[in-house]
N, C-alpha and C. Protein backbone atom coordinates (compact mmCIF):
# COMPACT_ATOMS: atom_id res chain seq x y z
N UNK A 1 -14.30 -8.41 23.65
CA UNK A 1 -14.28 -7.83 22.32
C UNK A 1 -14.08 -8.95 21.30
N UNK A 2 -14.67 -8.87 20.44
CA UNK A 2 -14.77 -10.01 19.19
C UNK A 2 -13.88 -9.37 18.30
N UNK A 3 -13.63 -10.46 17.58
CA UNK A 3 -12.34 -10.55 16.38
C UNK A 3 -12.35 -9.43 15.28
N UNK A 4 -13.61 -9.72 15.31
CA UNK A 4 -14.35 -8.96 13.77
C UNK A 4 -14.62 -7.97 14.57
N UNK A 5 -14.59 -6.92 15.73
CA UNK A 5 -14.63 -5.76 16.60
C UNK A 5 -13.27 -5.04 16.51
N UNK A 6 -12.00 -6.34 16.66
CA UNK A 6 -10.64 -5.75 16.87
C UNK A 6 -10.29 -5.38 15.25
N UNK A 7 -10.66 -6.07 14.66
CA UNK A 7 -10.25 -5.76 13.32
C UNK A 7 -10.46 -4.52 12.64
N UNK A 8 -12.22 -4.11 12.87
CA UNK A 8 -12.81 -2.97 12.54
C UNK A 8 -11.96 -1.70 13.14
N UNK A 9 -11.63 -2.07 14.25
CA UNK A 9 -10.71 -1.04 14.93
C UNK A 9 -9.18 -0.21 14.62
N UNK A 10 -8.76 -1.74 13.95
CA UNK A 10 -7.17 -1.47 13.92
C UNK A 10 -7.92 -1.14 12.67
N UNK A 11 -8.36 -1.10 11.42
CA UNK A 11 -8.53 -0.45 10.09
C UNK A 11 -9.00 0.50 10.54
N UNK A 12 -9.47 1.26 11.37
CA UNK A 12 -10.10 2.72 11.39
C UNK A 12 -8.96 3.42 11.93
N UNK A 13 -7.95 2.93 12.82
CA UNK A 13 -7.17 3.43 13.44
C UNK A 13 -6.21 3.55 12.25
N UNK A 14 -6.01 2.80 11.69
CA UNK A 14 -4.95 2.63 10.47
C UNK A 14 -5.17 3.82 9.36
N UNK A 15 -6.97 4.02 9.41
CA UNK A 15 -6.79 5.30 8.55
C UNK A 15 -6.68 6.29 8.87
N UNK A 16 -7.07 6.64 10.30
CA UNK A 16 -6.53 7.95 11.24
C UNK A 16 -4.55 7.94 11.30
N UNK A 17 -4.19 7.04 11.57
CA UNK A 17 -2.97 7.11 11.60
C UNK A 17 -2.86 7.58 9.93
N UNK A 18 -3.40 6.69 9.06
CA UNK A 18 -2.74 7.51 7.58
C UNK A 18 -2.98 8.55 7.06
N UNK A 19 -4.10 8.86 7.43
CA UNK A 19 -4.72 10.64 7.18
C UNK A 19 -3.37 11.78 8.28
N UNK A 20 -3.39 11.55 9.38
CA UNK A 20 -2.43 11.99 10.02
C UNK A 20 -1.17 12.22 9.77
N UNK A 21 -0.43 11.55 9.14
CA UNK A 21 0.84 11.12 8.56
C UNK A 21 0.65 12.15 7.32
N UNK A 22 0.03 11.71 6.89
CA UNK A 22 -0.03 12.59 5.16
C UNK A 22 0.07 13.88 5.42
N UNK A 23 -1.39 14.76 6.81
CA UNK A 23 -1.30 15.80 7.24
C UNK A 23 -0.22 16.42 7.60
N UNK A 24 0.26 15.70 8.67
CA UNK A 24 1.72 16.14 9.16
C UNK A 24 2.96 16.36 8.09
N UNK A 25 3.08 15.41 6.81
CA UNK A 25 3.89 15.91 5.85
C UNK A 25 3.39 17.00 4.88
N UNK A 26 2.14 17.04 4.68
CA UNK A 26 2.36 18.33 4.11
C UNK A 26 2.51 19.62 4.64
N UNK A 27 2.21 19.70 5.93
CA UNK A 27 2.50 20.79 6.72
C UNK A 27 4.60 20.80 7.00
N UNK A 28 5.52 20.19 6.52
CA UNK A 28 6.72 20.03 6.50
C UNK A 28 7.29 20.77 5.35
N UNK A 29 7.90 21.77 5.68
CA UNK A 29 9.05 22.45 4.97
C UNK A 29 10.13 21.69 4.00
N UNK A 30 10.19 21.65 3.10
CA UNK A 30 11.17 21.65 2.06
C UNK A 30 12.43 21.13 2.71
N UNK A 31 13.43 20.12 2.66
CA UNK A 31 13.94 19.74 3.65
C UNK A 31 13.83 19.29 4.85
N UNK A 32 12.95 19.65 5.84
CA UNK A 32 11.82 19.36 6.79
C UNK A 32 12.02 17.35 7.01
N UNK A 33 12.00 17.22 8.29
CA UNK A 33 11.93 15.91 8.67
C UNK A 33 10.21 15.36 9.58
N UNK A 34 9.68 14.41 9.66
CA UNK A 34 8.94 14.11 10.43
C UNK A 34 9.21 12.86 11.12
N UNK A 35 8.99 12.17 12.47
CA UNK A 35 8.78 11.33 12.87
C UNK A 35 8.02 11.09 13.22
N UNK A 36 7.55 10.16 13.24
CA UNK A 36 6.59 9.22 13.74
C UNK A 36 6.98 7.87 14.36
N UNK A 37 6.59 7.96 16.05
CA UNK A 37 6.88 6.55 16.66
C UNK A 37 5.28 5.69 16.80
N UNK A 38 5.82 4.50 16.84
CA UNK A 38 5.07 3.58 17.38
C UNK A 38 4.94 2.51 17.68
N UNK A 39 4.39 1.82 18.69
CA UNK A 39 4.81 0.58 19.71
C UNK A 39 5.13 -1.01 18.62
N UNK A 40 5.92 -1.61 19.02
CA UNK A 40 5.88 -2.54 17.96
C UNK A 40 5.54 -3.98 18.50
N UNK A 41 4.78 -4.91 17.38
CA UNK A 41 4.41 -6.23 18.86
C UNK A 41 5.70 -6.48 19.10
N UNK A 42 5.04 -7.50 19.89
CA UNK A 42 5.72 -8.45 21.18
C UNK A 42 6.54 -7.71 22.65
N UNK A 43 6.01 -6.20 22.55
CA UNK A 43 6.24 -5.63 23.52
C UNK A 43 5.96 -6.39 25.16
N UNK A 44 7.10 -6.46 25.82
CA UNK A 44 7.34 -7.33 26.91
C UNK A 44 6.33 -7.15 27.87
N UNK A 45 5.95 -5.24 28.01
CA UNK A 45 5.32 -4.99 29.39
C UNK A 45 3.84 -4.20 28.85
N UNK A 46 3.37 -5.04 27.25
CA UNK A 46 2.12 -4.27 27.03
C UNK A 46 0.78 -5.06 27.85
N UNK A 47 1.39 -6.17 28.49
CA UNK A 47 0.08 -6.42 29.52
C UNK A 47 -0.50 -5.89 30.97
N UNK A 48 1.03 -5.29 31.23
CA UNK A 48 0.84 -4.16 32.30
C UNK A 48 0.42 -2.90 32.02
N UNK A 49 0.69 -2.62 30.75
CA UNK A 49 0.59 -0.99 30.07
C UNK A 49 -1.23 -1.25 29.76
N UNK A 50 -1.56 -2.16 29.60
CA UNK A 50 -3.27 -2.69 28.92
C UNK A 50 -3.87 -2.25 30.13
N UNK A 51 -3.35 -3.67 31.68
CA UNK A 51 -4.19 -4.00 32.48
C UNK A 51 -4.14 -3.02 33.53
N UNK A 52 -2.77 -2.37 33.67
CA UNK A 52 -2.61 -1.48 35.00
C UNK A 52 -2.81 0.28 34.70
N UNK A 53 -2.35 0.37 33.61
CA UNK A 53 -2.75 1.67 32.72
C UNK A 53 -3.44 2.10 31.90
N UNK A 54 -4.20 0.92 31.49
CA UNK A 54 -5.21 1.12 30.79
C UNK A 54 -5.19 1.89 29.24
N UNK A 55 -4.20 1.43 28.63
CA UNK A 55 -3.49 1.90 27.58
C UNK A 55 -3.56 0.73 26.78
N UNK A 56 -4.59 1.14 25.82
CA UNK A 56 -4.86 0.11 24.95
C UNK A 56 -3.99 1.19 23.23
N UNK A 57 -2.93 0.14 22.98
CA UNK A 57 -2.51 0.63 22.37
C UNK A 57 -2.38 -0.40 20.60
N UNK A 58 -1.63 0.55 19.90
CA UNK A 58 -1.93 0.07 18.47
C UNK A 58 -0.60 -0.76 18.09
N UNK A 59 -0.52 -1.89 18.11
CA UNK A 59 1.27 -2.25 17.79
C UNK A 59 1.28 -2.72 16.45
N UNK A 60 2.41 -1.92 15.58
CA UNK A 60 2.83 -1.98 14.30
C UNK A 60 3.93 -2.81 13.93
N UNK A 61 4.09 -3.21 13.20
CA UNK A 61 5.47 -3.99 12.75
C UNK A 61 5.86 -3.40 11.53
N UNK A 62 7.16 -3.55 11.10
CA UNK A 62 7.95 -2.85 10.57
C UNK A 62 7.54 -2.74 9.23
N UNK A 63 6.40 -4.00 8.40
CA UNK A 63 6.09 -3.48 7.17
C UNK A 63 4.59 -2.58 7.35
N UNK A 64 3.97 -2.51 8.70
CA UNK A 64 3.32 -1.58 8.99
C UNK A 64 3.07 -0.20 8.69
N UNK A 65 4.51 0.30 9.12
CA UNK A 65 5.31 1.59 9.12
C UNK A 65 5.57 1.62 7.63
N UNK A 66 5.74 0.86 7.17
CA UNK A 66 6.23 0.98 5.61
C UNK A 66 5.06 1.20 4.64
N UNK A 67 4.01 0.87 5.48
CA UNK A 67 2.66 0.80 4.31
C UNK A 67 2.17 2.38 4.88
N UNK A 68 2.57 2.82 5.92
CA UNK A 68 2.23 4.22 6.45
C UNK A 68 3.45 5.20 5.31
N UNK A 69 4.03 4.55 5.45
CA UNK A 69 5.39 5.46 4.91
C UNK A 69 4.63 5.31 3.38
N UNK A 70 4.22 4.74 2.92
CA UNK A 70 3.83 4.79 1.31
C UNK A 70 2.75 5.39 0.61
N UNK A 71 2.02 5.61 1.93
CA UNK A 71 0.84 6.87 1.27
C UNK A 71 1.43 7.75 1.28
N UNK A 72 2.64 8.51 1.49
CA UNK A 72 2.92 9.90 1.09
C UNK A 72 3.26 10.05 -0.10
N UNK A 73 3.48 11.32 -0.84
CA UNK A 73 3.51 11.82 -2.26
C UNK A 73 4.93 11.15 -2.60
N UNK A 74 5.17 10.33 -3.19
CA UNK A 74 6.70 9.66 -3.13
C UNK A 74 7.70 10.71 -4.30
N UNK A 75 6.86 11.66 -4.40
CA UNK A 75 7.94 12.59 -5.67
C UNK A 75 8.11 13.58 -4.64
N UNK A 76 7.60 13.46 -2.88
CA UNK A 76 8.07 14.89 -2.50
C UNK A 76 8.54 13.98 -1.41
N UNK A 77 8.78 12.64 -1.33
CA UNK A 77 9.87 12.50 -0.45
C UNK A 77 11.12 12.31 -0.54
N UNK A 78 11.84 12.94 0.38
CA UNK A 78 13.80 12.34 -0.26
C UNK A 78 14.36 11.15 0.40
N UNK A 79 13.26 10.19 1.30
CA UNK A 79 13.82 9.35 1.90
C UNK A 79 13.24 8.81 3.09
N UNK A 80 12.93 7.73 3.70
CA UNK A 80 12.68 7.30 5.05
C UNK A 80 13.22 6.60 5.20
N UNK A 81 13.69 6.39 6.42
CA UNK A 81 14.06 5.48 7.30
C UNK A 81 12.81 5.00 8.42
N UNK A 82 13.34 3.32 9.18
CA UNK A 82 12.37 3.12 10.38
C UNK A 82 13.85 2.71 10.96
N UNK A 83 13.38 2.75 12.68
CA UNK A 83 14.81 2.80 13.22
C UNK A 83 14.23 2.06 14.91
N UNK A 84 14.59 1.08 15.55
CA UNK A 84 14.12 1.03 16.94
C UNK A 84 14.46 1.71 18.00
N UNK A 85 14.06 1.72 19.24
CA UNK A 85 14.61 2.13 20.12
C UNK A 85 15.29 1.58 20.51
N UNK A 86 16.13 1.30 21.78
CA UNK A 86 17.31 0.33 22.12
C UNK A 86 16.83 -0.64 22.88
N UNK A 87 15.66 -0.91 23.50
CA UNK A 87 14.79 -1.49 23.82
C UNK A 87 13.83 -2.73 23.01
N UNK A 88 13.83 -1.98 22.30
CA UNK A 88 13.18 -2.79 20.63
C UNK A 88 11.51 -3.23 21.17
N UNK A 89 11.11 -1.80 21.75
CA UNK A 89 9.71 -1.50 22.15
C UNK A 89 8.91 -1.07 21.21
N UNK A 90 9.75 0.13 20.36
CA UNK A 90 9.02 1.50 19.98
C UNK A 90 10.00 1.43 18.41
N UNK A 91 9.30 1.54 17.14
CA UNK A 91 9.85 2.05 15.80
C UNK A 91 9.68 3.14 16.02
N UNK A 92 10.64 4.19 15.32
CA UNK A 92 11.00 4.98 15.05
C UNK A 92 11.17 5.46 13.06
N UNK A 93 9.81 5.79 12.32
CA UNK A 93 10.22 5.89 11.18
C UNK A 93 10.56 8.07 11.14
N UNK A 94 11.53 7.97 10.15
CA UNK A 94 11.85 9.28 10.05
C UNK A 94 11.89 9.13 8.52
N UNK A 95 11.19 10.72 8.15
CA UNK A 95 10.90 10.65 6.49
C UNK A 95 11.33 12.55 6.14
N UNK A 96 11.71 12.18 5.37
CA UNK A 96 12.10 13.81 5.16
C UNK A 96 12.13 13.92 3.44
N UNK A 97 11.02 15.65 3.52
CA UNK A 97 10.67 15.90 2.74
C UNK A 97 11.86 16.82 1.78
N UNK A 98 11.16 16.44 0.33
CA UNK A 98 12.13 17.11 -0.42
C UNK A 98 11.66 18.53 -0.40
């Protein structure tokens, strides 16, 4: 796969992930929380998860999540957080609607 292949990819994926995100908050109740996880680089065992599982996955970093977190309506959110797992595999952003 070429550079200019991976790239095209992670921006299409980036707008499915942001169309998604937006969807999922407006379908959220008034008070209402959403999360959203996702893998973050330098994950230790994503060459086994690639080569043995075949899980080609999308890894975000933390101003990633933040540029996801910023397409939502910012007058109907009361707040997000991003949070890791204990592992420091997987972000964890949580956003809750006003």
């Amino acid at each position: 796969m070429t550079t200019a292949t991976m790239t095209y990819m992670f921006a299409a994926m980036t707008i499915v992930a942001a169309a998604f995100t937006h969807r999922m908050f407006d379908m959220t109740r008034p008070g209402g929380l959403i999360l959203i996880p996702n893998f973050l680089t330098g994950v230790p065992d994503s060459g086994y998860m690639e080569s043995f599982m075949n899980w080609h996955l999308v890894y975000r970093t933390h101003t990633d999540m933040e540029a996801l977190a910023a397409i939502l309506p910012q007058d109907s959110v009361a707040g997000y957080q991003i949070f890791d797992d204990p592992d420091k595999a997987i972000a964890l952003r949580v956003a809750k609607r006003n």
